[in-house]
Protein backbone atom coordinates (compact mmCIF):
# COMPACT_ATOMS: atom_id res chain seq x y z
CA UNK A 1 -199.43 -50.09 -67.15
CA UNK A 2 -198.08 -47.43 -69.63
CA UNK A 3 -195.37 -49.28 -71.44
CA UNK A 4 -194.09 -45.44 -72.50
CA UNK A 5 -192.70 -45.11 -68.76
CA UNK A 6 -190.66 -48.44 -68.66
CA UNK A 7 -189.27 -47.25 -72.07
CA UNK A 8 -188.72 -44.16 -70.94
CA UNK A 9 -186.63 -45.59 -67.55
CA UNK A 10 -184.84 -48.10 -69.20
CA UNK A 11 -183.25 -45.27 -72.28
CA UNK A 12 -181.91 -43.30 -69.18
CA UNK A 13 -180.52 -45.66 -67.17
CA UNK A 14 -179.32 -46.70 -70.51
CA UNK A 15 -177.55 -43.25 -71.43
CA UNK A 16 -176.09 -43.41 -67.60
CA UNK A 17 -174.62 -46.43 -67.76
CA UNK A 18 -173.30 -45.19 -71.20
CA UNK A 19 -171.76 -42.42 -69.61
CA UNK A 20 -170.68 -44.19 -66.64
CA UNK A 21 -168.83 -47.02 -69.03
CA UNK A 22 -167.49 -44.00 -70.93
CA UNK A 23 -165.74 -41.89 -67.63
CA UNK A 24 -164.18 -45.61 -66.51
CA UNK A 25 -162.72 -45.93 -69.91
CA UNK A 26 -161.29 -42.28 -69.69
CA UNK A 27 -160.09 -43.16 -66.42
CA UNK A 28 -158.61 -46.29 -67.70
CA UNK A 29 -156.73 -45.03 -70.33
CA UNK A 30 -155.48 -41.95 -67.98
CA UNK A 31 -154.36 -44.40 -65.82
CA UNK A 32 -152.60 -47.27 -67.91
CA UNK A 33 -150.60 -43.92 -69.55
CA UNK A 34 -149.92 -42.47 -66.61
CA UNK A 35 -148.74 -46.32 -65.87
CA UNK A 36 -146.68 -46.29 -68.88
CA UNK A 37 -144.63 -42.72 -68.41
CA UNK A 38 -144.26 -43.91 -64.83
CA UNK A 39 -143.12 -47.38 -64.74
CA UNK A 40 -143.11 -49.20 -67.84
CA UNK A 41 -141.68 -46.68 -69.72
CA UNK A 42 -138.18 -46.00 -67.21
CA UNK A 43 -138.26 -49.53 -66.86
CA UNK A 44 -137.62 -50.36 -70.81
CA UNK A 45 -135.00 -47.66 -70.50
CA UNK A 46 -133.40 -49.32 -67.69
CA UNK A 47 -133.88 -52.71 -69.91
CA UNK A 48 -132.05 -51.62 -72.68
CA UNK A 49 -129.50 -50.17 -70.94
CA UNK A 50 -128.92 -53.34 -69.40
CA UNK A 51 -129.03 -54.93 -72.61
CA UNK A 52 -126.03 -52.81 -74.33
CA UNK A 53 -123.90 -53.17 -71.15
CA UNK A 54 -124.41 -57.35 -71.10
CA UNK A 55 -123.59 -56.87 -74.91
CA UNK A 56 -120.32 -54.87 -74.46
CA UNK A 57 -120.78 -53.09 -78.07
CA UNK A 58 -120.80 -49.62 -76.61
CA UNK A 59 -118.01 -48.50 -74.78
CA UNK A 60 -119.76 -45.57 -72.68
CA UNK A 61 -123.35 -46.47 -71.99
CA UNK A 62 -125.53 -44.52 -70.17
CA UNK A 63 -127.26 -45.60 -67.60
CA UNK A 64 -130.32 -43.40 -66.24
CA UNK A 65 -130.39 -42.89 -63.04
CA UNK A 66 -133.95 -41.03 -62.79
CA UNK A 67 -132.17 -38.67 -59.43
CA UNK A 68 -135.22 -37.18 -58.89
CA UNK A 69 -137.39 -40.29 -58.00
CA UNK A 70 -137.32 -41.47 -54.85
CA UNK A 71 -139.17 -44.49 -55.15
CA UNK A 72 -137.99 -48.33 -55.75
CA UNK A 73 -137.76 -47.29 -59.61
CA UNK A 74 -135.01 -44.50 -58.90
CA UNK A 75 -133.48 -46.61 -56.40
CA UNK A 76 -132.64 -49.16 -58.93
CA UNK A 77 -131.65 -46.82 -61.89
CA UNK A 78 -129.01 -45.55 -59.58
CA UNK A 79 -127.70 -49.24 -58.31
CA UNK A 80 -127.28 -50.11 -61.90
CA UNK A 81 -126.35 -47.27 -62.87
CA UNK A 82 -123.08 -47.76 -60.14
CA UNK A 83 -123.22 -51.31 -61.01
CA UNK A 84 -122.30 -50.24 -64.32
CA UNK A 85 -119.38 -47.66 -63.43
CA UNK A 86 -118.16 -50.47 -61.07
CA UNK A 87 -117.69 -52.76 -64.24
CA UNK A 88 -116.70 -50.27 -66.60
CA UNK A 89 -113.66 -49.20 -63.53
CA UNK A 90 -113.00 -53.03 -63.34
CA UNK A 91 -112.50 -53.59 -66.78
CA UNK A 92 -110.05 -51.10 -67.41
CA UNK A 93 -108.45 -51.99 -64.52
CA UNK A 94 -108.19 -55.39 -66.07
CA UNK A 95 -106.81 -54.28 -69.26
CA UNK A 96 -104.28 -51.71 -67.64
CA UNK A 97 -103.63 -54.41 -65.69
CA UNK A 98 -102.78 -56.86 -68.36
CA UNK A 99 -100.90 -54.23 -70.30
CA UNK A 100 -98.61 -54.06 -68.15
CA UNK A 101 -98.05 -57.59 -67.05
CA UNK A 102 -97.21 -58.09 -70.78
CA UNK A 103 -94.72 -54.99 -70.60
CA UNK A 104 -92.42 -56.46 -67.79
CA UNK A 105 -92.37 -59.57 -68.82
CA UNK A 106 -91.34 -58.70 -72.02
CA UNK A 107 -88.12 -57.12 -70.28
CA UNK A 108 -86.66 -60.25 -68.98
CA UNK A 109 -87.66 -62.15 -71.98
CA UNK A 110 -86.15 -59.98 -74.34
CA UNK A 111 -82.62 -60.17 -72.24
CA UNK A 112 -83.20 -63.79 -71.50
CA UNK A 113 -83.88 -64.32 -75.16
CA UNK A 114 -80.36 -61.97 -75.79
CA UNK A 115 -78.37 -63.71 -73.65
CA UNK A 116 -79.21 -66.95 -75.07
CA UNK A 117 -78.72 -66.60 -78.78
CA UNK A 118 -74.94 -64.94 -77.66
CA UNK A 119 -74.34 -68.00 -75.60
CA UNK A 120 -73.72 -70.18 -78.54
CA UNK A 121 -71.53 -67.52 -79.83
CA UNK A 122 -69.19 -66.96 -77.09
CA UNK A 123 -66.18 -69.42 -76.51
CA UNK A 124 -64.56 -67.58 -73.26
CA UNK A 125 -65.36 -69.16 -70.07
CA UNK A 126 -66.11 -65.83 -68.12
CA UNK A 127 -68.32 -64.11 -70.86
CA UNK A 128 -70.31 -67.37 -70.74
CA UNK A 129 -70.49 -67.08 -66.99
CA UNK A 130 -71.54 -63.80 -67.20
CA UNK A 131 -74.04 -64.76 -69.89
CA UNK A 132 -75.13 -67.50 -67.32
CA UNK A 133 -75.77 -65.25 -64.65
CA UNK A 134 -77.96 -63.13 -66.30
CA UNK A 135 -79.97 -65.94 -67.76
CA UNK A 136 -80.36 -67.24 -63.90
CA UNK A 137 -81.22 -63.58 -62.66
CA UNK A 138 -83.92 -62.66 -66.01
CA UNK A 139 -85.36 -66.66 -64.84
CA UNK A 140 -85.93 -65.74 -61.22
CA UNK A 141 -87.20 -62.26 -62.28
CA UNK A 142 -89.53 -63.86 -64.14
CA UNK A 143 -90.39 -66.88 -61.95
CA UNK A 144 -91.18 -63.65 -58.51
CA UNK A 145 -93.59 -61.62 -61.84
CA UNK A 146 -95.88 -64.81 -62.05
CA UNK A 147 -96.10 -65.47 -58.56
CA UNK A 148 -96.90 -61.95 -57.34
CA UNK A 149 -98.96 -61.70 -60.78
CA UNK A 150 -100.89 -65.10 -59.61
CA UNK A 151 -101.23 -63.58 -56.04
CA UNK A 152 -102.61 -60.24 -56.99
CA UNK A 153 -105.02 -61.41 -59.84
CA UNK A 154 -106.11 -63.34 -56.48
CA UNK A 155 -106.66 -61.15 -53.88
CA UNK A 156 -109.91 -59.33 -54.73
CA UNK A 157 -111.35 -63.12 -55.05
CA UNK A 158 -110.17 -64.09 -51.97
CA UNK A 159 -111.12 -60.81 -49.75
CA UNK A 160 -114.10 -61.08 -51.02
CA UNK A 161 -114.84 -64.14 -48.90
CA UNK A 162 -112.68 -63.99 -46.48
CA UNK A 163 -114.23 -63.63 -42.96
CA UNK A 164 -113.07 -60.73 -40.92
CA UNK A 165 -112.17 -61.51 -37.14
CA UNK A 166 -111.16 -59.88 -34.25
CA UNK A 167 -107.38 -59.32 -34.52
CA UNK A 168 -104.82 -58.19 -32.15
CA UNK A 169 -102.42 -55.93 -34.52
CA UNK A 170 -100.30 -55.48 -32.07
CA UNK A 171 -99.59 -59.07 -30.85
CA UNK A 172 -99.27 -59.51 -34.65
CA UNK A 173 -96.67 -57.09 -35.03
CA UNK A 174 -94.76 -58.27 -31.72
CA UNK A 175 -94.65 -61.53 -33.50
CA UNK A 176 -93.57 -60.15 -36.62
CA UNK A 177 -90.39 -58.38 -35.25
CA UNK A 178 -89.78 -61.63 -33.15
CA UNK A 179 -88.79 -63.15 -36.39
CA UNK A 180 -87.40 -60.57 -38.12
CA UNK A 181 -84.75 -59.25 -35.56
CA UNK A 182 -82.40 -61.73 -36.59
CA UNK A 183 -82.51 -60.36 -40.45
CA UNK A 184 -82.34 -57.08 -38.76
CA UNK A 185 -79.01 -58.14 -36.79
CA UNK A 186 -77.58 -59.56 -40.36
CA UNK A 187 -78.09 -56.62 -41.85
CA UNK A 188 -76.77 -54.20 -39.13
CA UNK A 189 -80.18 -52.72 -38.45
CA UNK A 190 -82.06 -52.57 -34.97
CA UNK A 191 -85.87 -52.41 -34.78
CA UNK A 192 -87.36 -50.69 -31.93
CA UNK A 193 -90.87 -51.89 -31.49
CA UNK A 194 -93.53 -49.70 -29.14
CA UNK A 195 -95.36 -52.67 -28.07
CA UNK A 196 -99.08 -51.52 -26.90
CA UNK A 197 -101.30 -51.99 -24.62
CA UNK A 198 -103.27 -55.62 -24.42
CA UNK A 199 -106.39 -55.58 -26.56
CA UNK A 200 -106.02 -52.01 -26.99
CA UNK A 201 -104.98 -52.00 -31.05
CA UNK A 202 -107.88 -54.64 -32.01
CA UNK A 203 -109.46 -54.58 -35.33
CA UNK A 204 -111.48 -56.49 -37.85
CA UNK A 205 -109.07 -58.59 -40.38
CA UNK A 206 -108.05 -61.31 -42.19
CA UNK A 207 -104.96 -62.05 -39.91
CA UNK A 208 -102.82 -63.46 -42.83
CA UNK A 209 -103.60 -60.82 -45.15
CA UNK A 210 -102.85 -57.64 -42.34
CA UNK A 211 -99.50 -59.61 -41.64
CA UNK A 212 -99.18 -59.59 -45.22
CA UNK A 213 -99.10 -55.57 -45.13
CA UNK A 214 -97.10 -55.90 -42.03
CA UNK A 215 -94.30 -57.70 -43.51
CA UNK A 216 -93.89 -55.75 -46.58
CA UNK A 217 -93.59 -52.63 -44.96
CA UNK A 218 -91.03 -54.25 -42.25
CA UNK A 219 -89.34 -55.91 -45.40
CA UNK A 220 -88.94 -52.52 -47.06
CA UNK A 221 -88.04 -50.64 -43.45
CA UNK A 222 -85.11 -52.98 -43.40
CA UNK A 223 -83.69 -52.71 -47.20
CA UNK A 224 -83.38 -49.25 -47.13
CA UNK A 225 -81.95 -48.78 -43.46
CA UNK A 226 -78.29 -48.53 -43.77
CA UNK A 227 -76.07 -50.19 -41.35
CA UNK A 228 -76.25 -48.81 -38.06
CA UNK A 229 -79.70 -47.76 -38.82
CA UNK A 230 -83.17 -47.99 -36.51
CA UNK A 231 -86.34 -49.44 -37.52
CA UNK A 232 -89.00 -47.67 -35.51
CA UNK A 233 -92.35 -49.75 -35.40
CA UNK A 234 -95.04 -48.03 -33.35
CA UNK A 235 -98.91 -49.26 -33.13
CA UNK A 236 -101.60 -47.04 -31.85
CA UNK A 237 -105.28 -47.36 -30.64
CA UNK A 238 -107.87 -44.95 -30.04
CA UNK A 239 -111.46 -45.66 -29.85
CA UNK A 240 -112.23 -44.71 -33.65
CA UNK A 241 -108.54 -46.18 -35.27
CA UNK A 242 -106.13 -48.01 -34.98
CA UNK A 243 -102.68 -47.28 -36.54
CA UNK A 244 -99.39 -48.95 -37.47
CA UNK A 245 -96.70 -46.59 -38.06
CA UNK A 246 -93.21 -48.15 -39.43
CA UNK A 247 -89.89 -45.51 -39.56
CA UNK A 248 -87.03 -46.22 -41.30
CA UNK A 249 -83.35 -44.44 -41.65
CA UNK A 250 -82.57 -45.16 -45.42
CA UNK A 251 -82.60 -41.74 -48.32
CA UNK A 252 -86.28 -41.39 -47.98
CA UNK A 253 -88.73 -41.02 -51.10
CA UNK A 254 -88.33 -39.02 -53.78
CA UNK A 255 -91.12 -36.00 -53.53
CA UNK A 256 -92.36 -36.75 -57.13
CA UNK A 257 -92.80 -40.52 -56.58
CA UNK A 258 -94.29 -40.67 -53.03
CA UNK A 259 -97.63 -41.71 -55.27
CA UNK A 260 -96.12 -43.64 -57.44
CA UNK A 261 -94.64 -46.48 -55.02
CA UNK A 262 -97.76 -47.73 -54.85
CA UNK A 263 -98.65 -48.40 -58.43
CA UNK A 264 -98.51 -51.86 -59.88
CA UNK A 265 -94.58 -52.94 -60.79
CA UNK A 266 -93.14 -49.83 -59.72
CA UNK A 267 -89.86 -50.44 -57.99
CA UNK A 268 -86.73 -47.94 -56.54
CA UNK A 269 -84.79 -50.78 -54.67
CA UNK A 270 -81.11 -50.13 -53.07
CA UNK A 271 -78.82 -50.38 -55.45
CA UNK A 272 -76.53 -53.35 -53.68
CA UNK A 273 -80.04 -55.40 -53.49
CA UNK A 274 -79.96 -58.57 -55.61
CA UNK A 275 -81.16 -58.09 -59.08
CA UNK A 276 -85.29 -59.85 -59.58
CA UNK A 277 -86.05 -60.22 -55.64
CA UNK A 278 -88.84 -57.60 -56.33
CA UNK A 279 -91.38 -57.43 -58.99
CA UNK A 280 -92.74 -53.91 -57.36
CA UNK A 281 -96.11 -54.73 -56.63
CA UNK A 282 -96.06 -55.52 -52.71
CA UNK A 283 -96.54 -51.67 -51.83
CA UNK A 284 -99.73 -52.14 -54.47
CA UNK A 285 -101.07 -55.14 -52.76
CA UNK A 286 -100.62 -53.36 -49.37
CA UNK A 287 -102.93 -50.73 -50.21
CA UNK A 288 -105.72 -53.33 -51.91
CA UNK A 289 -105.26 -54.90 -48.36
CA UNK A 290 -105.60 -52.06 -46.50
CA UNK A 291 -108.77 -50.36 -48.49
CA UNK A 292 -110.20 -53.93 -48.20
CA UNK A 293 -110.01 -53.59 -44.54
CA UNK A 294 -111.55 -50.30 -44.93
CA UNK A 295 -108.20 -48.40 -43.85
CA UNK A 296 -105.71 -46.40 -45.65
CA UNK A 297 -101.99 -46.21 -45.97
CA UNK A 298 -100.11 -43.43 -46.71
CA UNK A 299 -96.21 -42.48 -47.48
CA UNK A 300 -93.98 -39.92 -46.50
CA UNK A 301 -90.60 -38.99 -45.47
CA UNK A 302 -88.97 -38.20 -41.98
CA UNK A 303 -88.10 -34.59 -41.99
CA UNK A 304 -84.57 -33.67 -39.14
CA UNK A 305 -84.11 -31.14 -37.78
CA UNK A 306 -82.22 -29.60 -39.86
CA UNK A 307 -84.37 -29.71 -42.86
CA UNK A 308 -82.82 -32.83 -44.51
CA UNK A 309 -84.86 -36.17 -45.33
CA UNK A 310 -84.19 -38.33 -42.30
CA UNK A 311 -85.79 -41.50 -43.96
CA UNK A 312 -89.53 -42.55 -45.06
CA UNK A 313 -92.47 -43.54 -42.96
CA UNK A 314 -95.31 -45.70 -43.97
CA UNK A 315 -98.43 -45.46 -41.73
CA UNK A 316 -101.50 -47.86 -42.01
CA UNK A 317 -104.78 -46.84 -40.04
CA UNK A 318 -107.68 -49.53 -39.19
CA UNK A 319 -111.27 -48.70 -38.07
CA UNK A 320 -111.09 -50.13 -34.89
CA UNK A 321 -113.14 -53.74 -34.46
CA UNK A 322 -116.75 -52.78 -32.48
């Protein structure tokens, strides 16, 4: 045979296979950069992201959140991405939170502290009874600050794994005003409760922390009622909520502070109520409650008639359970 033809043959399919080696490369390379913008590349932004947020050395980072991707790449930019806010929210929480822990303390301290370096100095018997009562009422201010500061600093911890059940709010408010009619009766206050129908207010709770909310706001009802006055307790259900609703006769809220009474240690108490029985954050642990629970809870004054403020109503709404 002519050796010239095998030659021949085997250069081509030589020079093909060159070419062909030569296109998958090319393709390779197209591929592994397309690859890289893709995915490797958002993922090492996502990384070091990460990275500066676990470090805490910046106090704004930015977290991508790729919004136009719609694949398991942009779905995780933007769950870190609210990950991240979620922390960033906590932690100032945490540190307005602390702040002002450490301002009302301070307060009692500071007269507790007062009152103590005059005691040594005073010789009459009634100024160093005086003296002694406000070192008893600054203690017992202090002593309701830690435990309602203990509680709260406990409350996301524990909704977090609590296990919602089927609860009757309106057996649970019937046995509420059970106990608290005699208080009422002390005080010179009657409650008038709109009991509802049987399994008709039902929602999703942790029973001790909804009574928790229902106490506060009966608590409250019946400090600010003057004598003679009504507590009006009324709970609803429909087939999307269900709502407590809890009326009261006292001055009524103060149009600039109707927000406010539900910030962390505020407090506007009746002036003839003992000194220290409130640290003013029960209205602020209502609402954590409450949003916990998926609800909301919401203040606002009675309006007669005539135009005047007839008192302040506090009303709490519940999906209802499935």
């Amino acid at each position: 045979s002519d050796s010239r033809d095998i030659t021949r043959v085997v250069r081509a399919e030589r020079a093909t296979s060159f070419v062909v080696f030569l296109g998958v490369l090319g393709l390779s390379l197209a591929l592994s950069l397309f690859l890289a913008r893709t995915i490797v590349r958002p993922l090492r932004r996502l990384s070091l992201a990460a990275h500066r947020v676990r470090m805490g050395r910046a106090r704004e980072v930015v977290v991508p959140r790729f919004a136009k991707r719609r694949d398991e790449i942009g779905v995780l930019a933007r769950a870190l991405a609210d990950m991240t806010q979620s922390l960033r929210q906590r932690t100032d929480a945490t540190e307005a939170f602390a702040a002002d822990v450490a301002h009302e303390i301070k307060n009692p301290l500071a007269s507790l502290r007062s009152a103590v370096e005059t005691l040594d100095t005073v010789s009459h018997p009634g100024l160093r009874a005086q003296l002694l009562d406000v070192v008893r009422d600054d203690v017992r201010r202090i002593d309701r600050l830690v435990t309602d500061i203990a509680e709260v600093s406990r409350l996301d911890a524990e909704l977090a794994r609590s296990r919602f059940e089927r609860v009757d709010l309106g057996q649970m408010v019937a046995t509420l005003v059970e106990l608290y009619e005699r208080d009422a009766k002390a005080r010179g206050v009657e409650i008038a409760f709109a009991r509802p129908e049987p399994g008709s207010a039902t929602v999703l709770a942790d029973d001790q922390r909804l009574a928790q909310v229902a106490r506060n706001l009966i608590d409250n009802a019946l400090s600010f009622s003057p004598p003679g006055g009504l507590v009006c307790i009324r709970v609803t259900g429909d087939p999307e909520q269900v709502t407590l609703r809890v009326d009261d006769d006292g001055p009524g809220i103060p149009a600039a502070n109707v927000e406010d009474i539900f910030k962390r240690f505020y407090s506007e108490r009746p002036a003839d109520e003992d000194f220290g029985r409130h640290s003013g954050l029960g209205l602020a642990i209502a609402r954590a409650v409450v949003e916990a629970h998926d609800g909301s809870i919401v203040a606002e004054n009675r309006i007669a008639e005539d135009g005047s403020v007839a008192g302040a109503r506090f009303v709490v709404r519940l999906p209802v359970a499935a």
